[in-house]
Structure formats: structure tokens, C-alpha cells
C-alpha atoms as a PDB file:
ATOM      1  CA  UNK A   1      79.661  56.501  93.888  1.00  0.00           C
ATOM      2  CA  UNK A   2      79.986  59.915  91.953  1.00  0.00           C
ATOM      3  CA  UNK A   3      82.490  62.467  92.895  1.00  0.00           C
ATOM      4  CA  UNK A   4      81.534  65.935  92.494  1.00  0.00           C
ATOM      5  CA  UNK A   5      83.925  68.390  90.871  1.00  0.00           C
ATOM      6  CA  UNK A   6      84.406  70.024  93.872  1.00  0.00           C
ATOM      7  CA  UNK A   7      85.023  67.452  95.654  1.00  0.00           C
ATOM      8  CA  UNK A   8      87.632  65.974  92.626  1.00  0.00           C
ATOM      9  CA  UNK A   9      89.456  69.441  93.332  1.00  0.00           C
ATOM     10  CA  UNK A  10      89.561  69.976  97.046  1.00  0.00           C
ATOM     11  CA  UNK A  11      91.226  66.049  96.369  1.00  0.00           C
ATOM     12  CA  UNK A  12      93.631  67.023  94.329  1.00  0.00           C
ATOM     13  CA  UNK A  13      94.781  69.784  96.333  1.00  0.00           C
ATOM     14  CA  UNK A  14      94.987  67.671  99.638  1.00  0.00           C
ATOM     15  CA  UNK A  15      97.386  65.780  97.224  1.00  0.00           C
ATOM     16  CA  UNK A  16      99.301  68.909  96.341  1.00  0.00           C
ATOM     17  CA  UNK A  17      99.728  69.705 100.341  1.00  0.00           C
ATOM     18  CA  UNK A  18     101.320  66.393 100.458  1.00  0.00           C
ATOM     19  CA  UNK A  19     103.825  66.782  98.072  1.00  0.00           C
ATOM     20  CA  UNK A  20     105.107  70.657  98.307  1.00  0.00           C
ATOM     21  CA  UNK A  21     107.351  71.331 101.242  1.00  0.00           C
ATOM     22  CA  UNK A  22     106.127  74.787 101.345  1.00  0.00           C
ATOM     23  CA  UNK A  23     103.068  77.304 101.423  1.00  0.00           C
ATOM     24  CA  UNK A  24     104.906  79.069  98.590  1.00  0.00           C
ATOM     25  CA  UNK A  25     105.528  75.817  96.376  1.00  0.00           C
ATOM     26  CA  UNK A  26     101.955  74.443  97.503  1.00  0.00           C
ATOM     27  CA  UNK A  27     100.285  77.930  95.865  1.00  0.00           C
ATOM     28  CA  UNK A  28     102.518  77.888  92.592  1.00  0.00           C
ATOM     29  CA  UNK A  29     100.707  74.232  92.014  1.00  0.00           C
ATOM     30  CA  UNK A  30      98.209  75.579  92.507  1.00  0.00           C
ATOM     31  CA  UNK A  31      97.679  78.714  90.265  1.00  0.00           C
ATOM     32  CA  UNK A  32      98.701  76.069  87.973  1.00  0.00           C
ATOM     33  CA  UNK A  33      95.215  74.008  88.781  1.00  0.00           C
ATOM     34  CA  UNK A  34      93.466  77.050  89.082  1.00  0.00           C
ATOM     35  CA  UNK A  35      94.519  78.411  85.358  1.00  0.00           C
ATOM     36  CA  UNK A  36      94.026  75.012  83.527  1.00  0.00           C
ATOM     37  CA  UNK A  37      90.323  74.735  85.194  1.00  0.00           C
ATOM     38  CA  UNK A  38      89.445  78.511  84.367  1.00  0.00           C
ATOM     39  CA  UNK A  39      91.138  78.108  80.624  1.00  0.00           C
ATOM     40  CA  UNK A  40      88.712  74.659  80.255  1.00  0.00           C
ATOM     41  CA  UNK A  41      85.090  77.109  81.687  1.00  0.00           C
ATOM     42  CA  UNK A  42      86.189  80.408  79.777  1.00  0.00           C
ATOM     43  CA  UNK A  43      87.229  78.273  76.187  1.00  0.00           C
ATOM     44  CA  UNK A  44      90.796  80.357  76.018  1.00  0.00           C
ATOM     45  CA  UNK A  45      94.002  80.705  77.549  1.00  0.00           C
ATOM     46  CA  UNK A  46      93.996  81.973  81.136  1.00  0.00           C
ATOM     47  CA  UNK A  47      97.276  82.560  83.246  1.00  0.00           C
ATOM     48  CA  UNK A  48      97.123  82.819  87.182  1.00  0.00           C
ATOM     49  CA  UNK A  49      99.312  84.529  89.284  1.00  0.00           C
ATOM     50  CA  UNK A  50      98.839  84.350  93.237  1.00  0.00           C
ATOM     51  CA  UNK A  51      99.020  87.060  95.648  1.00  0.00           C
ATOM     52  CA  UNK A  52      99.585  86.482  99.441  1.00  0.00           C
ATOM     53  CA  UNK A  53      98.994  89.328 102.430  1.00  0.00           C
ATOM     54  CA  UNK A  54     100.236  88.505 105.541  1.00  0.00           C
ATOM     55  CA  UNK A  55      99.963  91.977 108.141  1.00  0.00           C
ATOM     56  CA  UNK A  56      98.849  93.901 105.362  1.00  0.00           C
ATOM     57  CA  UNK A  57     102.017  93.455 102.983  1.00  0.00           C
ATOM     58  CA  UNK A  58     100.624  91.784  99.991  1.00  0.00           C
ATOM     59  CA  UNK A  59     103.837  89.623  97.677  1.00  0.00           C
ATOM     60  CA  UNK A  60     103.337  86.984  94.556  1.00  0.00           C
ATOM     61  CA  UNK A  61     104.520  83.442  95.724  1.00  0.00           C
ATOM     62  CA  UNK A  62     103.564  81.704  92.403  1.00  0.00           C
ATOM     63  CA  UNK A  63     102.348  81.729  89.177  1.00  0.00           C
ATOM     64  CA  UNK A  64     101.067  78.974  86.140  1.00  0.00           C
ATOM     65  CA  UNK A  65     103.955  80.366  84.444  1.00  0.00           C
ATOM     66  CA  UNK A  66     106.887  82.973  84.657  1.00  0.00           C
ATOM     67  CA  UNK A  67     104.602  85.079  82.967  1.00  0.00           C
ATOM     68  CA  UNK A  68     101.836  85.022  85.264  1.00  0.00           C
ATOM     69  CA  UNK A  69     104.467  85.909  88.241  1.00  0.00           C
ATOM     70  CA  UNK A  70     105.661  88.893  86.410  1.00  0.00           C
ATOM     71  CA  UNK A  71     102.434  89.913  85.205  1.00  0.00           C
ATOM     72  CA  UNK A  72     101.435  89.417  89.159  1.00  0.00           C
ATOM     73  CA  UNK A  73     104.459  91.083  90.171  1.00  0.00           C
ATOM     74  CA  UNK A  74     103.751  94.657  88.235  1.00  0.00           C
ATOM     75  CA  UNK A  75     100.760  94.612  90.553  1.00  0.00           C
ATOM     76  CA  UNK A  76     102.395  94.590  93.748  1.00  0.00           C
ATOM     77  CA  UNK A  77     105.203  97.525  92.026  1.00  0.00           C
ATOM     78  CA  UNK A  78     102.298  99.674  91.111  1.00  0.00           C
ATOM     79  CA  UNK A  79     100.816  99.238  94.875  1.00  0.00           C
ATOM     80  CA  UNK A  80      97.365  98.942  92.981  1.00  0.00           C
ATOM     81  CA  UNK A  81      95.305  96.906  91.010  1.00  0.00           C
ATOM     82  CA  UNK A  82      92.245  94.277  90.763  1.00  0.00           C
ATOM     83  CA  UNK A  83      93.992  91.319  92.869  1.00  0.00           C
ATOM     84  CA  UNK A  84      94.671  93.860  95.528  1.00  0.00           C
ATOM     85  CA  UNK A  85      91.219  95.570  95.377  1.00  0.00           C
ATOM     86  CA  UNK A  86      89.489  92.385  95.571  1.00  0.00           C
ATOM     87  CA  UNK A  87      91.713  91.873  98.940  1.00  0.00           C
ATOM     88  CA  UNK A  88      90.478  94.699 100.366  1.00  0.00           C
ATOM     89  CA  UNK A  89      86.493  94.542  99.390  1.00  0.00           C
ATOM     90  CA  UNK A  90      86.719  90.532 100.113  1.00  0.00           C
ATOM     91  CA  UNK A  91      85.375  90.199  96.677  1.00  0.00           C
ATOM     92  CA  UNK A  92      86.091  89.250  93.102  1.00  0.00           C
ATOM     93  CA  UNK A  93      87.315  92.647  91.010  1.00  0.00           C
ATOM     94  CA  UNK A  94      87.439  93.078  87.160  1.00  0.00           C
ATOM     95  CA  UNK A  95      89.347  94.499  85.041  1.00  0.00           C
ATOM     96  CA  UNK A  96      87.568  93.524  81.620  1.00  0.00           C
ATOM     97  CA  UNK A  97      89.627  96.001  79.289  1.00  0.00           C
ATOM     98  CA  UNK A  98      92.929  97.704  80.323  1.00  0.00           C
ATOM     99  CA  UNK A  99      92.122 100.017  77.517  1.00  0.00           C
ATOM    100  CA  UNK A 100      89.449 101.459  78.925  1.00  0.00           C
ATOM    101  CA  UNK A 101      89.053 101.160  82.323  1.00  0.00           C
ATOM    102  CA  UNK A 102      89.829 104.616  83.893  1.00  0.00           C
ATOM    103  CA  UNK A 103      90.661 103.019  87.439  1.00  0.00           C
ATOM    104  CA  UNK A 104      94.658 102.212  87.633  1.00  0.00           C
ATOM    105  CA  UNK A 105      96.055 103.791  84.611  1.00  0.00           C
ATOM    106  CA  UNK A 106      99.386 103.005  84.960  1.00  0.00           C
ATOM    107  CA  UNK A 107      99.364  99.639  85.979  1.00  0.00           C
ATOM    108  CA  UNK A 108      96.671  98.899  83.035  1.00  0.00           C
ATOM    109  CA  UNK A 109      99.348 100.528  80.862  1.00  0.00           C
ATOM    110  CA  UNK A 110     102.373  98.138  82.475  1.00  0.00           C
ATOM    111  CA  UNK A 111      99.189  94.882  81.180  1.00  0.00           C
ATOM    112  CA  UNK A 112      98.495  96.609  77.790  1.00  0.00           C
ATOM    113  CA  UNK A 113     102.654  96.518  76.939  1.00  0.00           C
ATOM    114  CA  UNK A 114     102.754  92.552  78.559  1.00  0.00           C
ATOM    115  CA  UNK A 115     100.027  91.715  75.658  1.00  0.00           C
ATOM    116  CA  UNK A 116      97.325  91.300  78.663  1.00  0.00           C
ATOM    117  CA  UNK A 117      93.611  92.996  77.759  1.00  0.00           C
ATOM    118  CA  UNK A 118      91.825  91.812  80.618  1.00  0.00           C
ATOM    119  CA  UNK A 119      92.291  90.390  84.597  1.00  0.00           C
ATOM    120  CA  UNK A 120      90.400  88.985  87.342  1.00  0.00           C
ATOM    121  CA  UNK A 121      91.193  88.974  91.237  1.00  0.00           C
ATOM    122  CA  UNK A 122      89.499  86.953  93.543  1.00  0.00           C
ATOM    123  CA  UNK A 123      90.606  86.504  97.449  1.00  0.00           C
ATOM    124  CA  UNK A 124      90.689  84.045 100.148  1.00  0.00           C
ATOM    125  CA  UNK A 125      90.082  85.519 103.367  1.00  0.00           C
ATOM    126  CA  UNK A 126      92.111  82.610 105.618  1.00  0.00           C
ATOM    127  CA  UNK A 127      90.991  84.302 108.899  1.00  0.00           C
ATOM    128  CA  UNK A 128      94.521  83.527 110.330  1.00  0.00           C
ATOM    129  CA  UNK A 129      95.766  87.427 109.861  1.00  0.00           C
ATOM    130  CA  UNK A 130      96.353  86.229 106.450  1.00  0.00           C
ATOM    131  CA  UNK A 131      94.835  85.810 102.739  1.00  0.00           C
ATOM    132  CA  UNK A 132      95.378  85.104  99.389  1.00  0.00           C
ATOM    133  CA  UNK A 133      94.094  85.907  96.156  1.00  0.00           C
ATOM    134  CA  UNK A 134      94.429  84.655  93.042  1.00  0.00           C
ATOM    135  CA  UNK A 135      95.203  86.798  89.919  1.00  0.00           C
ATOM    136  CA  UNK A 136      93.813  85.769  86.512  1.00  0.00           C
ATOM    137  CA  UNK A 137      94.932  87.561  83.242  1.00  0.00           C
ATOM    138  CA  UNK A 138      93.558  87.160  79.575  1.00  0.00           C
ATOM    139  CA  UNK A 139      95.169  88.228  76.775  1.00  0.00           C
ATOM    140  CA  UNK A 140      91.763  89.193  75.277  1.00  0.00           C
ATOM    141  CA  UNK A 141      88.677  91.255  75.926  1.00  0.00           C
ATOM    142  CA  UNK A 142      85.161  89.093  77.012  1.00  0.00           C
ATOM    143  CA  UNK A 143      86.669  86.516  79.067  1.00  0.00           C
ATOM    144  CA  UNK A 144      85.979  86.832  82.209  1.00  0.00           C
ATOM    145  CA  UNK A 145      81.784  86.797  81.685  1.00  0.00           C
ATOM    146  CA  UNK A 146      79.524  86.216  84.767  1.00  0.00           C
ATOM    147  CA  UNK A 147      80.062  82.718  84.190  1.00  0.00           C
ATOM    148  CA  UNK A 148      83.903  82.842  84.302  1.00  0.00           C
ATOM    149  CA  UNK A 149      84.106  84.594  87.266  1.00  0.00           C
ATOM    150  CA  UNK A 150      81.145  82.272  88.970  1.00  0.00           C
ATOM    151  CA  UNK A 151      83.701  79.685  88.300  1.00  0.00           C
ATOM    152  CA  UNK A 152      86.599  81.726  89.570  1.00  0.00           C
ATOM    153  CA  UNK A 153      84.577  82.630  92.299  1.00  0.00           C
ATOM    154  CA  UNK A 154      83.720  78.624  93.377  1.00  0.00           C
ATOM    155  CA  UNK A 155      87.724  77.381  92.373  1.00  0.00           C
ATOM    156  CA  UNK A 156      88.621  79.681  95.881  1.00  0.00           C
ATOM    157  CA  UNK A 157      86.080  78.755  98.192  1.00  0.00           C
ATOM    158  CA  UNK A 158      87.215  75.049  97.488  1.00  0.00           C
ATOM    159  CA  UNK A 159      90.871  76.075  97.401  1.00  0.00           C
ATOM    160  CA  UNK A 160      90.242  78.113 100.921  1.00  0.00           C
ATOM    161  CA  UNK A 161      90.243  75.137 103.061  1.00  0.00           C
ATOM    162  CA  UNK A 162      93.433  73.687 101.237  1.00  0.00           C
ATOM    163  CA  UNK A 163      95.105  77.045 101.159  1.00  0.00           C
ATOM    164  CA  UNK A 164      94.534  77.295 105.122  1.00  0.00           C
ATOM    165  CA  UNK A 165      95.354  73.392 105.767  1.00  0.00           C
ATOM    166  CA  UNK A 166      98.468  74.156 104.091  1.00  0.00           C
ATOM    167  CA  UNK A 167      99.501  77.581 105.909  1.00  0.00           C
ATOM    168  CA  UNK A 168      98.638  75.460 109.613  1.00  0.00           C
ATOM    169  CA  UNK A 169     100.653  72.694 108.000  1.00  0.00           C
ATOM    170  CA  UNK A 170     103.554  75.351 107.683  1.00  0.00           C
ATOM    171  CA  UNK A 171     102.607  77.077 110.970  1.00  0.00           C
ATOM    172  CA  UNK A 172     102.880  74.137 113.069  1.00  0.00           C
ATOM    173  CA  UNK A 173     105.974  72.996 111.466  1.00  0.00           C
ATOM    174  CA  UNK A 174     107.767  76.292 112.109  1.00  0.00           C
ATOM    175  CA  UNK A 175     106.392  76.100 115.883  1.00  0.00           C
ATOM    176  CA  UNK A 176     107.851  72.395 116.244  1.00  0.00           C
ATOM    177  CA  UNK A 177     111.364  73.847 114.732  1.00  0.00           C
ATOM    178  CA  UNK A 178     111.332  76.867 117.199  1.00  0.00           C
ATOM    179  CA  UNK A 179     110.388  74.047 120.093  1.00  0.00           C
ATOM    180  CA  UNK A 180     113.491  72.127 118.795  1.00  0.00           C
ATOM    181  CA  UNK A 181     115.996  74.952 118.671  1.00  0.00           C
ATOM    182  CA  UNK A 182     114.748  76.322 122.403  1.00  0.00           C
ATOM    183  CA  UNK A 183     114.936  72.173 123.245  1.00  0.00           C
ATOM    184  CA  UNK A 184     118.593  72.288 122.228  1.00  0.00           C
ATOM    185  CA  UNK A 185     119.305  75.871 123.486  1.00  0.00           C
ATOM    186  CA  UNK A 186     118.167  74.672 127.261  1.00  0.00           C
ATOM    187  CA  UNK A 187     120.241  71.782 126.937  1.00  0.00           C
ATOM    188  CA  UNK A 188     123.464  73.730 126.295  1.00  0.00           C
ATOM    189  CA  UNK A 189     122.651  76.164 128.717  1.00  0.00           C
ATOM    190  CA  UNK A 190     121.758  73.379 131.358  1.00  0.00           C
ATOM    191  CA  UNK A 191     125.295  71.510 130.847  1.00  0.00           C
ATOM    192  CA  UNK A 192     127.508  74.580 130.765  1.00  0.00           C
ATOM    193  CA  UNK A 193     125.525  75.496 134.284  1.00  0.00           C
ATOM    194  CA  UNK A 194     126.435  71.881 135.606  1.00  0.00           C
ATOM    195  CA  UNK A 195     130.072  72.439 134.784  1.00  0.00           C
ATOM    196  CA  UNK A 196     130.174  75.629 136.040  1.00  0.00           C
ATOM    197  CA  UNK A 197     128.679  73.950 139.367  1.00  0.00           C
ATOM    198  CA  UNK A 198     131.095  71.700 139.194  1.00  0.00           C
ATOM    199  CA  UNK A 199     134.323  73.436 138.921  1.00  0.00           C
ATOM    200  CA  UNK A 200     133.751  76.349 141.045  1.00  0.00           C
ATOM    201  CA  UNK A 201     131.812  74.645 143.778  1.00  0.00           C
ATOM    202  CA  UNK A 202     128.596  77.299 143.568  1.00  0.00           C
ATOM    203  CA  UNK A 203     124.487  77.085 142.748  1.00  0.00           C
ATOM    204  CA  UNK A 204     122.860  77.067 139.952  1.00  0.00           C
ATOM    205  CA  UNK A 205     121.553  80.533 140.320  1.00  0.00           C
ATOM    206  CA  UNK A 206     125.398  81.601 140.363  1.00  0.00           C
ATOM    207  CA  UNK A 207     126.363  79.311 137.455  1.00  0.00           C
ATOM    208  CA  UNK A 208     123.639  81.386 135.594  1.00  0.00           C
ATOM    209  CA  UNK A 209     124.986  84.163 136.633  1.00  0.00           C
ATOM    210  CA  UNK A 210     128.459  83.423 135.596  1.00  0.00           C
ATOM    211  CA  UNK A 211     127.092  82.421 132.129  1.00  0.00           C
ATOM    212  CA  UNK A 212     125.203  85.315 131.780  1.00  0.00           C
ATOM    213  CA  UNK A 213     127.992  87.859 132.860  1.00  0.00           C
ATOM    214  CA  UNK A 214     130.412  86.512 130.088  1.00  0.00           C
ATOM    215  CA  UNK A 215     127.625  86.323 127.565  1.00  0.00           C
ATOM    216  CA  UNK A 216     127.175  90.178 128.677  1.00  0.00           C
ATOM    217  CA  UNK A 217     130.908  90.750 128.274  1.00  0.00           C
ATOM    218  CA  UNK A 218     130.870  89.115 125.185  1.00  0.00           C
ATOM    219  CA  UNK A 219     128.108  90.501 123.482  1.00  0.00           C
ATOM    220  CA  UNK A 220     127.153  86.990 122.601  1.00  0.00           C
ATOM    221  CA  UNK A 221     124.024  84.468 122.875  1.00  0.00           C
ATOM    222  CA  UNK A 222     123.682  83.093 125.891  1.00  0.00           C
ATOM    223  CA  UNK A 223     123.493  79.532 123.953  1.00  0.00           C
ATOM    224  CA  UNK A 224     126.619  80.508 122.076  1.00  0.00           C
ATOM    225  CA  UNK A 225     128.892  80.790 125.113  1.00  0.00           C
ATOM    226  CA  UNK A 226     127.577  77.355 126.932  1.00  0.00           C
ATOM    227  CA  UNK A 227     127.992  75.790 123.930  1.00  0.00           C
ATOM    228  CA  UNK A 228     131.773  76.948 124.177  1.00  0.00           C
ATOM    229  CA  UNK A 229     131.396  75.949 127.827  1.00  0.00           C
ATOM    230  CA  UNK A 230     130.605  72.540 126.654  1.00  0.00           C
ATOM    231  CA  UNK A 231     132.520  71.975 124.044  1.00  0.00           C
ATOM    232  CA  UNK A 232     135.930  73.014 126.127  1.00  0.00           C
ATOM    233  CA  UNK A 233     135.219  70.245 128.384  1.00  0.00           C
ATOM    234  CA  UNK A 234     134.031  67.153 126.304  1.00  0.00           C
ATOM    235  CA  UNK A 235     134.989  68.001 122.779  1.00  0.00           C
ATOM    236  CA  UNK A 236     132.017  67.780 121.905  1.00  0.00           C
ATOM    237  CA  UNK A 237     129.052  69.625 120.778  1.00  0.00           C
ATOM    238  CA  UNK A 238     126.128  69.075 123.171  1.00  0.00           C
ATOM    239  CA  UNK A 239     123.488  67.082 121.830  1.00  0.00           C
ATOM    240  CA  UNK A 240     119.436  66.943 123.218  1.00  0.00           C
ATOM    241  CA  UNK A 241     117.778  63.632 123.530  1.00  0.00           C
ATOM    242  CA  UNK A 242     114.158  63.444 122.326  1.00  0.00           C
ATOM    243  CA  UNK A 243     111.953  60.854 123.334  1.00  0.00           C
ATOM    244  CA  UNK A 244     110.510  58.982 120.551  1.00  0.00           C
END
């Protein structure tokens, strides 16, 4: 059975989710991928730097190099550029020669002293309140022909469904951690209103109530003080049972 190329990429980056314990580290491998397989289409060196925009703050979280993140990163300083154009027009943007162009002067100039001649955004609309796009420079004119940026243009809609597998990934872990920490809060809380019951002879309501007056007086957490509570008593910090 023949695999497509596509489908050879969108495999390797499945792999990538696997082993990166972050969105951040999973988009660093892969500008990496994505600058080897544009450097192989365009015949030359290509570096990629990529942007993300979550509530309308865009911010580089990787690069093929430390190069590409600092070339990426003068973007996001200038507050203009192709990688953030092509985020807002939801399509690919070039910049085919920073000498020239007469569109962002001074971040073309910031490019021209770098040694970069040329650059390429192209986004990923993730439809989560969130996208990406990934930032290709050249250090020559010509590079980025139709056919280049055809390619560019096919590496993210493979990438797109990886990219958003990966941010879910992320999202869902951070929702079990909050579900943890509220698990363990309620626990705490739920003791240090049992001991409260217990050795002044009163509800639960006024156990809360008692809890929540010295958390008041305090100017503590709520967690914080029947944590104390619980601690006092057993020596112990309190400790939530999952069930497997």
C-alpha cells in the first residue's frame, strides 16, 4: 500500500504530539518539519519561525533555529508584518524583497540587517479562539515562487489538524489539572468542616461559616485555612482519594 506525502506528514506529526509535553514544544518540532520540507520544494535554505494568537495577542513559541525565533520575534516588536497579515486576511502573505516592498518599512529594515531578503506567512485558523501561523524567511530573493508557497500553503492544512489535536490535547489536560486541584480543594474544605462539627457541636452550614469568617479575617484561601484546620488535628496534610 502507498502512503501519500500527506499522509507520511500528518504521521509524523501525530508522532510529534506524542512525544512533546507541550503545545509550545509540539510547534518548535514542528517549524523544524515544516523548514526542512519547504528547503527540499524551494532547492535552498528556508528557516521557520511560528507565530501563535490566542484573543488576539499574537507571540513566537518556536522556531527551526534560534534564528528563526528571533527573526519571528522582530515581527511581533514591530506589531506588523507578513505572518501577522496573513493572520488577519486568513491567507498566505509575501514579502518577496525587503528591499523593495514599500509595506512595513521598518520591520523589512530590522530583516535586511538579520541577512533575510525575503518571507512568507501562512496561518492556521484552529477555530478554537485560536491560530497559528507559520513564518518562513529566505535569505535570498525568488524563493518563495507560486510553487513554494502552494507547498507552504498544503504543509498547514495538513499541520491544522495536528496543530488543533495538540492544543485539545493541552486543553483537556489543563481542565483535568483544574478538576484535580478543585478535587483536593473540596476535600480540605470538607474535613476542616467535619472537625469543626465535631468540636463545637454545630451544622455544616455553621462549620462553613466558621471557615469562611476566619478565611475573611485572614485574608486567606478558603483551602488554605482548612488545610491548617486539618493539619492541626492529624499532622497531616489532607490527601483526596481517586478512584482508579
Amino acid at each position: 500500500m502507498t502512503i501519500s506525502p500527506e499522509h507520511e506528514l500528518l504521521l509524523e506529526l501525530q508522532d510529534l504530539i506524542i512525544g512533546t509535553g507541550s503545545v509550545a514544544e509540539f510547534l518548535g518540532g514542528l517549524s523544524v518539519i515544516a523548514a526542512s520540507s519547504l528547503s527540499r520544494a524551494a532547492g535552498t535554505t528556508i528557516e521557520c519561525g511560528v507565530t501563535l494568537k490566542i484573543n488576539k495577542k499574537t507571540t513566537t513559541v518556536g522556531g527551526s533555529a534560534e534564528h528563526a525565533i528571533h527573526l519571528d520575534k522582530i515581527e511581533q516588536q514591530v506589531g506588523e508584518g507578513p505572518c501577522i497579515e496573513a493572520l488577519k486576511v486568513k491567507a498566505p502573505v509575501l514579502l518577496a524583497d525587503v528591499r523593495t516592498d514599500p509595506r512595513w518599512p521598518t520591520y523589512q529594515q530590522r530583516l535586511l540587517e538579520e541577512g533575510c531578503l525575503s518571507a512568507l506567512g501562512v496561518p492556521m485558523d484552529l477555530n478554537e479562539g485560536t491560530s497559528a501561523a507559520l513564518n518562513f524567511f529566505a535569505p535570498s530573493t525568488g524563493v518563495f515562487t507560486e510553487a513554494t508557497i502552494s507547498e507552504a500553503a498544503k504543509f498547514a492544512r495538513v499541520a491544522r489538524s495536528a496543530v488543533l489535536l495538540s492544543v485539545r490535547v493541552a486543553t483537556a489536560e489543563g481542565a483535568a489539572d483544574d478538576l484535580s486541584a478543585a478535587m483536593v480543594s473540596r476535600t480540605a474544605i470538607n474535613l476542616a468542616c467535619g472537625i469543626i462539627m465535631g468540636q463545637n457541636r454545630c451544622s455544616q452550614a455553621e462549620a462553613m461559616a466558621i471557615l469562611v469568617k476566619v478565611s475573611s479575617h485572614r485574608n486567606q484561601k478558603l483551602r488554605d485555612v482548612a488545610e491548617e484546620v486539618v493539619k492541626k488535628v492529624s499532622g497531616e496534610e489532607p490527601i483526596t482519594y481517586f478512584d482508579k
